[in-house]
N, C-alpha and C. Protein backbone atom coordinates (compact mmCIF):
# COMPACT_ATOMS: atom_id res chain seq x y z
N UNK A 1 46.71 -113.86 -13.55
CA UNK A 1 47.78 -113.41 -14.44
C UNK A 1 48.38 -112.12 -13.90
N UNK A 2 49.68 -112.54 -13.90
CA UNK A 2 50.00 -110.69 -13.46
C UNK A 2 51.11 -110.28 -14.48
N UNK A 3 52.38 -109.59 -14.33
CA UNK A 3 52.91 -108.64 -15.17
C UNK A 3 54.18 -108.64 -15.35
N UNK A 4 54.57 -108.83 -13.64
CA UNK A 4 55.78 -109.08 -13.09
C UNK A 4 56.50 -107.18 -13.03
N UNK A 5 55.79 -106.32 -12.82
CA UNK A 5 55.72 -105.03 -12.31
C UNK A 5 55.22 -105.16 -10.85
N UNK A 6 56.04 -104.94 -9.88
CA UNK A 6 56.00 -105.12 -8.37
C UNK A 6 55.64 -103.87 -8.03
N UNK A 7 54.50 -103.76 -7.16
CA UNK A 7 53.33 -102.60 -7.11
C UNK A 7 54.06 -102.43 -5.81
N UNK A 8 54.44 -103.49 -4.42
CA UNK A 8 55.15 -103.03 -3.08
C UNK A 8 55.55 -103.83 -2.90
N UNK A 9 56.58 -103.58 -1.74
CA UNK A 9 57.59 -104.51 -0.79
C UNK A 9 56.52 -104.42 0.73
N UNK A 10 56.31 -105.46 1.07
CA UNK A 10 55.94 -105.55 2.42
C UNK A 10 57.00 -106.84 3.23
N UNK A 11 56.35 -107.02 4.05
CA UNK A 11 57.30 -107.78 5.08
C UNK A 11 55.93 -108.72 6.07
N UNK A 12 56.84 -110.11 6.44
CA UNK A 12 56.44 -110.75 7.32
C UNK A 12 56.49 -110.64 8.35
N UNK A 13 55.34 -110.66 8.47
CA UNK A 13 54.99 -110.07 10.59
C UNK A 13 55.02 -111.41 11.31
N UNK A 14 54.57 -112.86 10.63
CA UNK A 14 54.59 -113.83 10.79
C UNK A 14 54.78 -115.07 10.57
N UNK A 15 55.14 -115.94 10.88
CA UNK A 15 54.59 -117.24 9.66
C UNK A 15 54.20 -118.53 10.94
N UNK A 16 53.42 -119.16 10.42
CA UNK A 16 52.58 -120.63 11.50
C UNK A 16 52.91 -121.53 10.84
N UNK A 17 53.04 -122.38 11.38
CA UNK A 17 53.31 -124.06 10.30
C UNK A 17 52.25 -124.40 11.28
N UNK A 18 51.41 -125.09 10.06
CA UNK A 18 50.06 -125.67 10.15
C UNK A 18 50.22 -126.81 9.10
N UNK A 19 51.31 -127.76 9.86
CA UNK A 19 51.42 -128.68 8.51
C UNK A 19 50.52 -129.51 7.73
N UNK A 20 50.51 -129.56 6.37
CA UNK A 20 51.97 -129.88 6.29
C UNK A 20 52.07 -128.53 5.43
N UNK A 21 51.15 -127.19 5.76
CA UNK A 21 51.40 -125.94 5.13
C UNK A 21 52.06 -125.15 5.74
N UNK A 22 51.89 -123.75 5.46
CA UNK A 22 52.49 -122.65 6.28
C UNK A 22 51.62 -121.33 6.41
N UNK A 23 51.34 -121.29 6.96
CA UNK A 23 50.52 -119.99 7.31
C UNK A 23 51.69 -118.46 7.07
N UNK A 24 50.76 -117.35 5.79
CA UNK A 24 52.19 -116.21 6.14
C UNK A 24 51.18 -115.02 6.15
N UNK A 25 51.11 -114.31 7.56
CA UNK A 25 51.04 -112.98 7.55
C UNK A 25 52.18 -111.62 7.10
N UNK A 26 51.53 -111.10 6.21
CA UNK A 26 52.25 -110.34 5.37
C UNK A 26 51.76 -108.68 6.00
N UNK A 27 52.46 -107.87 5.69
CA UNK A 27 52.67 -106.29 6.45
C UNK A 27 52.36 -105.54 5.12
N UNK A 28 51.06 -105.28 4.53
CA UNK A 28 51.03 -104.95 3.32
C UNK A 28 50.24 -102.97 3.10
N UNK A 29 49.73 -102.71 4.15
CA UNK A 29 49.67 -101.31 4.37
C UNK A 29 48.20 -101.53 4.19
N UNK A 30 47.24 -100.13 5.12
CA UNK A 30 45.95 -100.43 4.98
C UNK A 30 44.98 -100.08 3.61
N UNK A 31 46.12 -99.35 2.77
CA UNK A 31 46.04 -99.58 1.33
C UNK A 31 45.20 -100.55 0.33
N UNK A 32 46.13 -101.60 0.63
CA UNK A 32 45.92 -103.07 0.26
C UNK A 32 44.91 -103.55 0.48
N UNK A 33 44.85 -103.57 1.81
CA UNK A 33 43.52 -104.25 2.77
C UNK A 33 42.06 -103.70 2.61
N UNK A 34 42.01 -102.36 2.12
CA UNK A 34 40.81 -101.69 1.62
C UNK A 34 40.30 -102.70 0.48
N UNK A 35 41.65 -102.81 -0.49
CA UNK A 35 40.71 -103.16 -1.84
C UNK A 35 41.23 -104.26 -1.57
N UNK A 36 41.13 -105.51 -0.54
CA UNK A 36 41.17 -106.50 -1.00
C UNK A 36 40.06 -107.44 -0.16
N UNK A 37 40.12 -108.61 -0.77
CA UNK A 37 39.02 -109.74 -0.49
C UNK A 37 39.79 -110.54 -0.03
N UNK A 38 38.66 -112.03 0.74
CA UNK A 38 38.59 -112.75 1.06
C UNK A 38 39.06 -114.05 -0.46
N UNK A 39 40.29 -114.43 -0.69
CA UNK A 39 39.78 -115.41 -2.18
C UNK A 39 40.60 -114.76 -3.14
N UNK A 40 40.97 -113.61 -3.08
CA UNK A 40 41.89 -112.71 -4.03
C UNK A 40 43.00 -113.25 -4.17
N UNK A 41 43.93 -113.23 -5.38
CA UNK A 41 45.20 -113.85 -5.13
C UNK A 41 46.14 -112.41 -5.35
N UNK A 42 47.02 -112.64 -4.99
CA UNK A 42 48.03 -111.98 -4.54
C UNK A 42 49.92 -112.67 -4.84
N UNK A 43 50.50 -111.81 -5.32
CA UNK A 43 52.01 -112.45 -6.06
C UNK A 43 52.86 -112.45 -5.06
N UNK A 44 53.26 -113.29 -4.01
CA UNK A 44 54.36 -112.94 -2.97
C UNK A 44 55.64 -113.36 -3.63
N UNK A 45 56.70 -112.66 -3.83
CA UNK A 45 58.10 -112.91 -4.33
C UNK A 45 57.67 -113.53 -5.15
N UNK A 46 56.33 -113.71 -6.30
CA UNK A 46 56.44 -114.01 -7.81
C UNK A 46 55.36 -115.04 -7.83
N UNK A 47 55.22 -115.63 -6.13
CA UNK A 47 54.58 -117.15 -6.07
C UNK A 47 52.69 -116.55 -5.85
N UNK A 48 51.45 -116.98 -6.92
CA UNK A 48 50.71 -116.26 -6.63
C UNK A 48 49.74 -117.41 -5.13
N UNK A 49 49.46 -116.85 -4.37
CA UNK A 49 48.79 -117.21 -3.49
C UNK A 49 47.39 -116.56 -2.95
N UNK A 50 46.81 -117.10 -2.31
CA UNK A 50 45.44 -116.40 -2.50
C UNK A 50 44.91 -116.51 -0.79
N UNK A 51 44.32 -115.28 -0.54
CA UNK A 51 44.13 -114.50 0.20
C UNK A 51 43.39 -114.89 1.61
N UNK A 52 43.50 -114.94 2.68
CA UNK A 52 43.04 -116.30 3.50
C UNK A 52 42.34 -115.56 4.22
N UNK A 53 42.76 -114.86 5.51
CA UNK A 53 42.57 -113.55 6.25
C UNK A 53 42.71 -112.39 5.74
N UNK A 54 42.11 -111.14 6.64
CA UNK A 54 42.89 -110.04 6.64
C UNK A 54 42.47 -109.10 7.89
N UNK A 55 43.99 -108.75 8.23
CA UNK A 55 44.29 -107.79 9.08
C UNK A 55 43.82 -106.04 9.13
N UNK A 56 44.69 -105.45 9.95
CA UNK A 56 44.16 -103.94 9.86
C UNK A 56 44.87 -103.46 8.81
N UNK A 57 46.19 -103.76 8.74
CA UNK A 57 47.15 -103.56 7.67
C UNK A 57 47.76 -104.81 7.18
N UNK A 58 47.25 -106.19 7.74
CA UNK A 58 47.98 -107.21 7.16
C UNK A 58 46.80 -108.25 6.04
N UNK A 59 47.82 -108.97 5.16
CA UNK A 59 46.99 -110.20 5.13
C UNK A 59 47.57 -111.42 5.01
N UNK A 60 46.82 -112.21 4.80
CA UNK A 60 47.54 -113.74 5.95
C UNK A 60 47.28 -114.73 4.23
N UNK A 61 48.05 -115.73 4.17
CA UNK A 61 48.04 -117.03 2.91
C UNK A 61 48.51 -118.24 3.60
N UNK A 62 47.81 -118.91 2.99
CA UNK A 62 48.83 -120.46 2.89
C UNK A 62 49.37 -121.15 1.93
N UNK A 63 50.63 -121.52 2.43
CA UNK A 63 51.70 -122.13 1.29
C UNK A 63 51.63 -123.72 1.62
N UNK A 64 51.14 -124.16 0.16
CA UNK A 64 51.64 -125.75 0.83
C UNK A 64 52.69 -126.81 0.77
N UNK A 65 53.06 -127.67 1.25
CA UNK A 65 54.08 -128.06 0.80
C UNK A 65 54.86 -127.90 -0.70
N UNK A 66 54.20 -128.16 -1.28
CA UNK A 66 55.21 -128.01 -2.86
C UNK A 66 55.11 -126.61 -3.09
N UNK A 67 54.69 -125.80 -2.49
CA UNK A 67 55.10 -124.15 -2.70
C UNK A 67 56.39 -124.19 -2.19
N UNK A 68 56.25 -124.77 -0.89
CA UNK A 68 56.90 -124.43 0.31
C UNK A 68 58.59 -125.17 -0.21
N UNK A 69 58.13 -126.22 -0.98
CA UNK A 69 59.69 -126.86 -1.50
C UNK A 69 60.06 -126.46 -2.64
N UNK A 70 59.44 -125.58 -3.58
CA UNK A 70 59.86 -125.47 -4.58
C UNK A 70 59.86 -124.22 -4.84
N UNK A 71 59.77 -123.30 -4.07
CA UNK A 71 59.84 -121.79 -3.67
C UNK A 71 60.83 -121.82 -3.20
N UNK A 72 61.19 -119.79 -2.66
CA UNK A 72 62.18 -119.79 -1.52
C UNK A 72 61.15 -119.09 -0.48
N UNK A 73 60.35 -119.16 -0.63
CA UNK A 73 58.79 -118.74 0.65
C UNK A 73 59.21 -119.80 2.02
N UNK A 74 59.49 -120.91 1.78
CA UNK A 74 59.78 -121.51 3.12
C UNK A 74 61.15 -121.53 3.33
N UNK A 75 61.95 -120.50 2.73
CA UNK A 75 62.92 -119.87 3.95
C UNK A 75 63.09 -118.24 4.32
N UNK A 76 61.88 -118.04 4.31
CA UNK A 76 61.08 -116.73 5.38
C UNK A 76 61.01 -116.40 6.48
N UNK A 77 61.55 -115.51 7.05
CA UNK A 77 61.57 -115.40 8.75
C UNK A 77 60.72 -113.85 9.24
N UNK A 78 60.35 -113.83 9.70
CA UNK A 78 59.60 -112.97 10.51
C UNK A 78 60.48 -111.97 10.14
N UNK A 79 60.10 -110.38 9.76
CA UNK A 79 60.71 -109.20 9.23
C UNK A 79 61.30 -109.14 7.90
N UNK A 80 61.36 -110.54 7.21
CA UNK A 80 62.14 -110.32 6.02
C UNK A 80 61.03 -109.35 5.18
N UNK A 81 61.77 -108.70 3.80
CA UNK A 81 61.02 -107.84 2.97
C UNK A 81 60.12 -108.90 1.87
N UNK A 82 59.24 -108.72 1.04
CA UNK A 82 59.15 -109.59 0.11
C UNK A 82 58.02 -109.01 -0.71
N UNK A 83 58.27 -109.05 -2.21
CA UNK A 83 58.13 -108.65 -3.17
C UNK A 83 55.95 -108.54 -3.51
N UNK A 84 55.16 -107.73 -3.52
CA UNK A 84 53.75 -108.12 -3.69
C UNK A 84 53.49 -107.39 -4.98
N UNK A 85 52.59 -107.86 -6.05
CA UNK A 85 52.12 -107.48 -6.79
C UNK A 85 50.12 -108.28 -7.02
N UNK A 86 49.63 -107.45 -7.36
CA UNK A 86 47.82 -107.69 -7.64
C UNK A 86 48.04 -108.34 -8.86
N UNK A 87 46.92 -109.03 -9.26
CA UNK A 87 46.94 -109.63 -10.65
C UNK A 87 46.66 -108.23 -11.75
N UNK A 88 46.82 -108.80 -12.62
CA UNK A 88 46.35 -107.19 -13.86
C UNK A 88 44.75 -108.00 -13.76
N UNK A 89 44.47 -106.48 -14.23
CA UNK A 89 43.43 -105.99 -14.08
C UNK A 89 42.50 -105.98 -15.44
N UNK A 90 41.60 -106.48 -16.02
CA UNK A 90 41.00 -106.37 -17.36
C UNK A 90 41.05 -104.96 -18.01
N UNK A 91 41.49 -104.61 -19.10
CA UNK A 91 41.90 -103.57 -19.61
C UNK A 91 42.88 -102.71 -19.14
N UNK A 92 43.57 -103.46 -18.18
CA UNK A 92 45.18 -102.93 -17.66
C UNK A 92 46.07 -102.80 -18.78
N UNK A 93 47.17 -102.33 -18.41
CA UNK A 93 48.33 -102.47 -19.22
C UNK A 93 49.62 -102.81 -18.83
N UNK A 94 49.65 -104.07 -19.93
CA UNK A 94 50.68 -104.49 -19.67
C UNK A 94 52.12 -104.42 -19.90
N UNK A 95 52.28 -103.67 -18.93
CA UNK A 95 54.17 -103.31 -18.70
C UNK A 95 55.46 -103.58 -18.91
N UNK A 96 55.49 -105.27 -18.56
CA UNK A 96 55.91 -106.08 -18.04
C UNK A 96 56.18 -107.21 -19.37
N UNK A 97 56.05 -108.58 -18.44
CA UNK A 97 55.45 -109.58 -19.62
C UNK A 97 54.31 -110.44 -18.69
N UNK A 98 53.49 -111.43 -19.73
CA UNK A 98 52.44 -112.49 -18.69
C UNK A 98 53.53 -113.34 -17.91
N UNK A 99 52.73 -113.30 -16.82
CA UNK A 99 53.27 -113.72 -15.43
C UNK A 99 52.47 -114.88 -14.89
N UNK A 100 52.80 -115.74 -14.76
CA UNK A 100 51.46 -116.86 -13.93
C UNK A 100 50.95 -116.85 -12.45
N UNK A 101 52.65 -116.91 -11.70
CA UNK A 101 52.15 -116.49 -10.65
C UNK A 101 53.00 -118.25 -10.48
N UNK A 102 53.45 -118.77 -10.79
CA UNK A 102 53.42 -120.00 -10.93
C UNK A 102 55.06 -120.88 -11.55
N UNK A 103 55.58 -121.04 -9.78
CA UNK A 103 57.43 -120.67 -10.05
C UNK A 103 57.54 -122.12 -10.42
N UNK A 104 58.68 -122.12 -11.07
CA UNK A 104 59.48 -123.03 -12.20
C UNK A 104 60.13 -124.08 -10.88
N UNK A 105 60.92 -123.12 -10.23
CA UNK A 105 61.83 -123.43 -9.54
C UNK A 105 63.03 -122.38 -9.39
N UNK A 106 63.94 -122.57 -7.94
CA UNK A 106 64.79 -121.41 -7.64
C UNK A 106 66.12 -121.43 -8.51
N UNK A 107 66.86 -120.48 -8.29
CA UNK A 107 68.54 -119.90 -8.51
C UNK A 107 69.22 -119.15 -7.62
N UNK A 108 70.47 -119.33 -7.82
CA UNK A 108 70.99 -119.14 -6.90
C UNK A 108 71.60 -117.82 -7.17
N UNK A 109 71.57 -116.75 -6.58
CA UNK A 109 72.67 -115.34 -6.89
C UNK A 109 74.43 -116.02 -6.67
N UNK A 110 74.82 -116.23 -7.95
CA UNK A 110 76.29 -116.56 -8.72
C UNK A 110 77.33 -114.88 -7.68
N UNK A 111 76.58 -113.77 -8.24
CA UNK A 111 77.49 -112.41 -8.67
C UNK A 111 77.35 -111.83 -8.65
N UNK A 112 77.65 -110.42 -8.03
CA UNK A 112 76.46 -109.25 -7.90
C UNK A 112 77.84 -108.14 -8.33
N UNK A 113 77.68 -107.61 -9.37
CA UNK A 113 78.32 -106.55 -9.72
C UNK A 113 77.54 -105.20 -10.08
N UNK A 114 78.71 -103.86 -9.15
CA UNK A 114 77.46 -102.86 -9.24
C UNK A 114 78.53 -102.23 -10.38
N UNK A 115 77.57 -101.32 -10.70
CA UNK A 115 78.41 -99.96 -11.83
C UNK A 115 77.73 -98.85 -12.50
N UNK A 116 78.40 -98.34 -10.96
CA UNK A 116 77.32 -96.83 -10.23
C UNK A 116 76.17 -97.01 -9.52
N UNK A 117 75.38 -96.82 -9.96
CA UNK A 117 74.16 -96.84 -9.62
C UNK A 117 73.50 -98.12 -10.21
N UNK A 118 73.79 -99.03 -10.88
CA UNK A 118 73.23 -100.00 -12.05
C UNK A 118 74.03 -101.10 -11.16
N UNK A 119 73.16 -102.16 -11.54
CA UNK A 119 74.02 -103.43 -10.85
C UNK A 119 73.58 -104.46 -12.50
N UNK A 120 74.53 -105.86 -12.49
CA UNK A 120 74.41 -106.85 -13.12
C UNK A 120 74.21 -108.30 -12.50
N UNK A 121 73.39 -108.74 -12.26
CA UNK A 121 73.24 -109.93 -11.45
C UNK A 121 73.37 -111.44 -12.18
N UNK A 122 74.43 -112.18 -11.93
CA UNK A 122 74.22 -113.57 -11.75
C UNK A 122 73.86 -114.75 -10.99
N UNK A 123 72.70 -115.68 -12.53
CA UNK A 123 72.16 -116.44 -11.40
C UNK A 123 72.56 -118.00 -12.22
N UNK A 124 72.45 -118.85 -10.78
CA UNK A 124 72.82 -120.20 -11.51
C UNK A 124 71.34 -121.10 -11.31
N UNK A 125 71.19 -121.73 -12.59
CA UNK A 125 69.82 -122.72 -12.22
C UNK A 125 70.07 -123.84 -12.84
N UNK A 126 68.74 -124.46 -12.49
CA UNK A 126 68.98 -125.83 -13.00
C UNK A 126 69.00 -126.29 -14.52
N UNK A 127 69.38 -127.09 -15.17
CA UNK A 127 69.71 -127.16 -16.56
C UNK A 127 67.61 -127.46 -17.12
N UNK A 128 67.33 -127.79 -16.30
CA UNK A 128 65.81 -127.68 -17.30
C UNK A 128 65.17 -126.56 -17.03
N UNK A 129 65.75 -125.86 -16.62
CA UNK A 129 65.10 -124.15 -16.59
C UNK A 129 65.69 -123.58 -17.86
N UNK A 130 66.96 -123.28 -17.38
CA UNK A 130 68.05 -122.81 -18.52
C UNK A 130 67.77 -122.85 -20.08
N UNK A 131 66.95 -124.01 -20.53
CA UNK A 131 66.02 -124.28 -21.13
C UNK A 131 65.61 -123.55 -22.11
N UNK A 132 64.54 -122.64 -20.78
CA UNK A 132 63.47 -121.46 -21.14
C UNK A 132 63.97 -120.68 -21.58
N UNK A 133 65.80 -120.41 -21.01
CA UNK A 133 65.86 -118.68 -21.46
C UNK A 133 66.87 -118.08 -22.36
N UNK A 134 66.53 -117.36 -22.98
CA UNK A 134 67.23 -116.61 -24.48
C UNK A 134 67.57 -115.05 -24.06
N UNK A 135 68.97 -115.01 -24.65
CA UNK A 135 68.96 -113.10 -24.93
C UNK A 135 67.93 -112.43 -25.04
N UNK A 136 67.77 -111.27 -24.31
CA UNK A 136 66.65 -110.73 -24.69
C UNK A 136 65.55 -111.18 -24.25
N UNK A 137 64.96 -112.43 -23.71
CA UNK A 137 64.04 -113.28 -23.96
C UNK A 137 63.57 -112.10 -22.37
N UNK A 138 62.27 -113.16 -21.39
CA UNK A 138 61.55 -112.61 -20.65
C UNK A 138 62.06 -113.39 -19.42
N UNK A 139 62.25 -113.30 -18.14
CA UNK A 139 62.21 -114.10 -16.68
C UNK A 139 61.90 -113.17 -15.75
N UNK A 140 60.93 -113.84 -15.05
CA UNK A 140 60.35 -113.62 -13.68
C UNK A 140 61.51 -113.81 -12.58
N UNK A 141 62.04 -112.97 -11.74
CA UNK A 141 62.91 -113.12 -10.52
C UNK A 141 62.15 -112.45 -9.59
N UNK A 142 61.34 -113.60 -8.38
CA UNK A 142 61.69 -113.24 -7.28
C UNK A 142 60.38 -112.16 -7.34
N UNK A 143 59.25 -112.45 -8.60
CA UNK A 143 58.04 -112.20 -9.23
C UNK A 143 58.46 -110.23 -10.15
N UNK A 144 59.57 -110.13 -10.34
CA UNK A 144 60.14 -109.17 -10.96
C UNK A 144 60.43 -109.49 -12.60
N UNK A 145 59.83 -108.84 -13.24
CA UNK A 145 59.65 -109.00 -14.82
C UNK A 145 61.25 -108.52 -15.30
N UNK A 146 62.26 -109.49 -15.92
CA UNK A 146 63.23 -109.03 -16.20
C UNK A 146 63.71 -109.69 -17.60
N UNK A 147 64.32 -108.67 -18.41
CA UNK A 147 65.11 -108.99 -19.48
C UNK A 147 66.62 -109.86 -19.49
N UNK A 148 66.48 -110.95 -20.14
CA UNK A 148 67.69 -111.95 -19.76
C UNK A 148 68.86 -111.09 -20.69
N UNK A 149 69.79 -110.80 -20.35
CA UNK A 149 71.10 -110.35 -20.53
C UNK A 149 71.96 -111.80 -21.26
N UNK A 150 72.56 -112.14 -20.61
CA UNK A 150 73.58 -113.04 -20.90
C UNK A 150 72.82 -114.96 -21.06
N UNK A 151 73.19 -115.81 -21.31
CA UNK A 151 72.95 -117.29 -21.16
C UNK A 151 73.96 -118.33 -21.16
N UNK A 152 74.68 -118.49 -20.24
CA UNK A 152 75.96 -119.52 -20.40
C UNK A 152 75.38 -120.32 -19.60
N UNK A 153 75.23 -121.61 -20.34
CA UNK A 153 75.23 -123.14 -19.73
C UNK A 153 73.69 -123.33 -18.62
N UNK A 154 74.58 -123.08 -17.48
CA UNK A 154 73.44 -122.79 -16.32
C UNK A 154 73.16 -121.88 -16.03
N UNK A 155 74.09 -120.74 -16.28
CA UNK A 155 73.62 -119.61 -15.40
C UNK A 155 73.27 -118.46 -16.54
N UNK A 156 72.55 -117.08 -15.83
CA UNK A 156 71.87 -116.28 -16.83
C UNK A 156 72.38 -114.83 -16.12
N UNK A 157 72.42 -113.74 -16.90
CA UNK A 157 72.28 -112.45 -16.12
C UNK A 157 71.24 -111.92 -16.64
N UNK A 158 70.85 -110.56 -15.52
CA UNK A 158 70.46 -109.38 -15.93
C UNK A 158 70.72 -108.09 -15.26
N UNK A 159 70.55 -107.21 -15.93
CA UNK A 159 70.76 -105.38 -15.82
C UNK A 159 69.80 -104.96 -14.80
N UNK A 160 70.11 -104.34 -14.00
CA UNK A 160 68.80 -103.78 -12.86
C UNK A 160 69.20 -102.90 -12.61
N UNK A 161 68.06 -101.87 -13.06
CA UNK A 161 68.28 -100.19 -12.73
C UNK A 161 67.91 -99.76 -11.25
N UNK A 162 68.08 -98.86 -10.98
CA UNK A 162 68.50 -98.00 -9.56
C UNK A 162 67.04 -98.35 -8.97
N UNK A 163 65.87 -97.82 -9.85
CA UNK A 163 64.23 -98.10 -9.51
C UNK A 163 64.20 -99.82 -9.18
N UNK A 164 64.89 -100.35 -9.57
CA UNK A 164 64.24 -102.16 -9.37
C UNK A 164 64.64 -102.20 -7.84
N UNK A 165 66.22 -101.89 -7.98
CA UNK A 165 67.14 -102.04 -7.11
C UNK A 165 66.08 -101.26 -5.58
N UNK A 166 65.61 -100.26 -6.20
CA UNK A 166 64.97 -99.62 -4.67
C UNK A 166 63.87 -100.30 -4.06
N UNK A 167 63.28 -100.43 -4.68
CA UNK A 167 61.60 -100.89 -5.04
C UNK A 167 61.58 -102.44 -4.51
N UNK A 168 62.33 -103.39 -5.20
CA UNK A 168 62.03 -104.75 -4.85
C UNK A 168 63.17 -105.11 -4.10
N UNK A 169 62.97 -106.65 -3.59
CA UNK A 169 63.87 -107.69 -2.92
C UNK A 169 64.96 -107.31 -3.60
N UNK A 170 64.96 -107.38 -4.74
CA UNK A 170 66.60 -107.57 -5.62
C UNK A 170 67.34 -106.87 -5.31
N UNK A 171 67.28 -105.82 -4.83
CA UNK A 171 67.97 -104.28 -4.09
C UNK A 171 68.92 -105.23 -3.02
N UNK A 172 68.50 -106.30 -2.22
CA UNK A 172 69.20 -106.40 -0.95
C UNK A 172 69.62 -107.86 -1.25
N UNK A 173 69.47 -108.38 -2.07
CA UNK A 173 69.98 -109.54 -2.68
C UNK A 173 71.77 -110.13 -3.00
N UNK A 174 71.82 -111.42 -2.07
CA UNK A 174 73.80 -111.11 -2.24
C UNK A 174 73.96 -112.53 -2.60
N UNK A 175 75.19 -112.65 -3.24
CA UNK A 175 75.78 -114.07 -3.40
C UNK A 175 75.12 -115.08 -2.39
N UNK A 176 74.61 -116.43 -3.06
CA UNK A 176 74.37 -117.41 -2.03
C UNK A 176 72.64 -117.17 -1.80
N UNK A 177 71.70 -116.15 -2.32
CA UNK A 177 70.36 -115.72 -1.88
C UNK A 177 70.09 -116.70 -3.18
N UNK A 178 69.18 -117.68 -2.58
CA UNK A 178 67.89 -118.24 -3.46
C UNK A 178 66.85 -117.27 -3.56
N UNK A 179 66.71 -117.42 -4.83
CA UNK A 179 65.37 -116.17 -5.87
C UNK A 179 64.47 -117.49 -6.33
N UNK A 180 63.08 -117.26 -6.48
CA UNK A 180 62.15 -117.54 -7.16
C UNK A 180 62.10 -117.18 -8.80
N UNK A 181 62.18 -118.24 -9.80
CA UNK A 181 62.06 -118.61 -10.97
C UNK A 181 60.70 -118.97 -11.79
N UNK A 182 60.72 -118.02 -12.44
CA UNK A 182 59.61 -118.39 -13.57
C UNK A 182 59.71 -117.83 -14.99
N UNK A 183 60.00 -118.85 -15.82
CA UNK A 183 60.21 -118.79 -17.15
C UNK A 183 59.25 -118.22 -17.49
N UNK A 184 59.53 -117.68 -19.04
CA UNK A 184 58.51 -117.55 -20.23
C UNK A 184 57.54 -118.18 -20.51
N UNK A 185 56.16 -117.90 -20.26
CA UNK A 185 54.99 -119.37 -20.56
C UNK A 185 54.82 -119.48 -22.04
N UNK A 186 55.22 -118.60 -23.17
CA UNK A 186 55.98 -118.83 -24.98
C UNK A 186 57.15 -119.81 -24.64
N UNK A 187 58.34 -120.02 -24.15
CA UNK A 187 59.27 -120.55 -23.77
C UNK A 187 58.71 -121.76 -24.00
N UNK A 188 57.75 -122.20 -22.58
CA UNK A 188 57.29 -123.54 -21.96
C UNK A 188 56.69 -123.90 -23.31
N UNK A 189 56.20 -123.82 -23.79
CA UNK A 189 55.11 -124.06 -24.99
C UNK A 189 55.78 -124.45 -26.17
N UNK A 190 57.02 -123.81 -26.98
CA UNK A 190 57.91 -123.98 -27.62
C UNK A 190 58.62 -125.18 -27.43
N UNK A 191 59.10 -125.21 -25.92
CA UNK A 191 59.85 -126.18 -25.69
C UNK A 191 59.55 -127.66 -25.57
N UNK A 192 57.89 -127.40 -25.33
CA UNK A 192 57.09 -128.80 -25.45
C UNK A 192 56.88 -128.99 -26.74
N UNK A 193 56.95 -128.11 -27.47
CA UNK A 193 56.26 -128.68 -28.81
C UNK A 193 57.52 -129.22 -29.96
N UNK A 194 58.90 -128.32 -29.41
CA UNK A 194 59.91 -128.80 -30.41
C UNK A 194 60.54 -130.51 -29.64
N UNK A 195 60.27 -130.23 -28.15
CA UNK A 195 60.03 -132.25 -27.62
C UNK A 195 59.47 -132.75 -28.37
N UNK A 196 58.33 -132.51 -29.02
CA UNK A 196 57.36 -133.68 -29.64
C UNK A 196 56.46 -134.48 -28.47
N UNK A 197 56.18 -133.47 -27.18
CA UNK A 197 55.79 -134.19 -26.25
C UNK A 197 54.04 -134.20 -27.05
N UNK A 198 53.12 -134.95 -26.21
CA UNK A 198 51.74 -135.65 -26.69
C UNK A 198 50.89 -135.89 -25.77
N UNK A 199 49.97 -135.49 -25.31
CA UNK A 199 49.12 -135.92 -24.69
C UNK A 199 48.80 -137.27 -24.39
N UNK A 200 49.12 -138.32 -23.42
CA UNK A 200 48.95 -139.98 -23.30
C UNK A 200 50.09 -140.38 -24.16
N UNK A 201 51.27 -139.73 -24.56
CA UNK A 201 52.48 -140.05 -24.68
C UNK A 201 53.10 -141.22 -24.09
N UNK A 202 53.27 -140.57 -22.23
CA UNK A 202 54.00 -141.18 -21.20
C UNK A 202 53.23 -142.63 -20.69
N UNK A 203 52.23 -142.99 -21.47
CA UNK A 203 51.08 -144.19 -20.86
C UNK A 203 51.21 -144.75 -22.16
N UNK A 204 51.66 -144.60 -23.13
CA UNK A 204 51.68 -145.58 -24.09
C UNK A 204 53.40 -146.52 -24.44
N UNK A 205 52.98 -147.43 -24.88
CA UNK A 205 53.87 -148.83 -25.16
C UNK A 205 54.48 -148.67 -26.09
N UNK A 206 55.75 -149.28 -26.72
CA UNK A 206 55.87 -149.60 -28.23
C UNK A 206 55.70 -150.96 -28.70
């Protein structure tokens, strides 16, 4: 579980295709690598993955195919920046909102308007995401805990202060950039239950 409060930006030193996965060495500072394990999971751009190797300052994951297609992790190139956060911590505090670690699916940056120092970002997604999200409500971008602003049809905004803007991916983010998506897990839950979906539902006859 994490928070969606992005602790650092590191960068890919590497990536291996070891199909039908992907191998990603990440540039995470020897910080990291002190307190971390073998088995640990770890939030890359929102997607949680868990901990394979580790370097002097790096550590290494594998993505597998349906990460790899339903992420934007497999379109990663060697030097890009990308978003890391630790899971919370038992008797942490939570900042943010619950985070799974566990993407919906991507969007697309619609619009990037700044004003001053403050930017407003539009994103377009798919209509069963769109779904999830309400004024006000909670979304994960790109593993960044954000307040939904606006909701038309497909697409959604939000407000990002100068600190997001520095701190994470979203800072360098332009029209045309696929972001990583993850709804509200209240959302998901709501939305199954006002379906009337059922357990052995989809296996039964009339």
């Amino acid at each position: 579980m994490f928070t969606g409060l992005v602790e650092a930006r590191g960068s890919v030193v590497e990536l291996i295709d070891e199909p039908p996965a992907r191998r990603l060495e990440v540039e995470v500072g020897s910080e990291w690598v002190v307190d971390s394990a073998i088995g640990d999971s770890v939030a890359i751009n929102g997607c949680c993955l868990t901990v394979v190797s580790i370097g002097s300052s790096t550590l290494s994951f594998e993505a597998g195919a349906e990460t790899l297609a339903r992420t934007n992790l497999g379109d990663l190139s060697g030097g890009d920046p990308v978003n890391l956060e630790r899971p919370l911590a038992a008797g942490g505090r939570l900042g943010g909102h619950f985070v799974q670690g566990h993407i919906d699916g991507t969007a697309e940056v619609m619009e990037v308007t700044r004003d001053g120092d403050w930017v407003t970002m539009w994103f377009q997604v798919p209509g069963s995401l769109a779904m999830g999200l309400v004024p006000k409500g909670s979304v994960a971008v790109d593993g960044v805990s954000l307040t939904v602003v606006e909701v038309v049809s497909d697409r959604f905004s939000v407000a990002l202060i100068p600190h997001t803007l520095e701190v994470t991916t979203l800072g360098i983010r332009q029209a045309g950039s696929r972001v990583n998506i993850e709804t509200d897990i209240l959302a998901k839950y709501v939305q199954k239950l006002v379906a009337g979906d059922r357990p052995g539902d989809a296996g039964r006859q009339a």
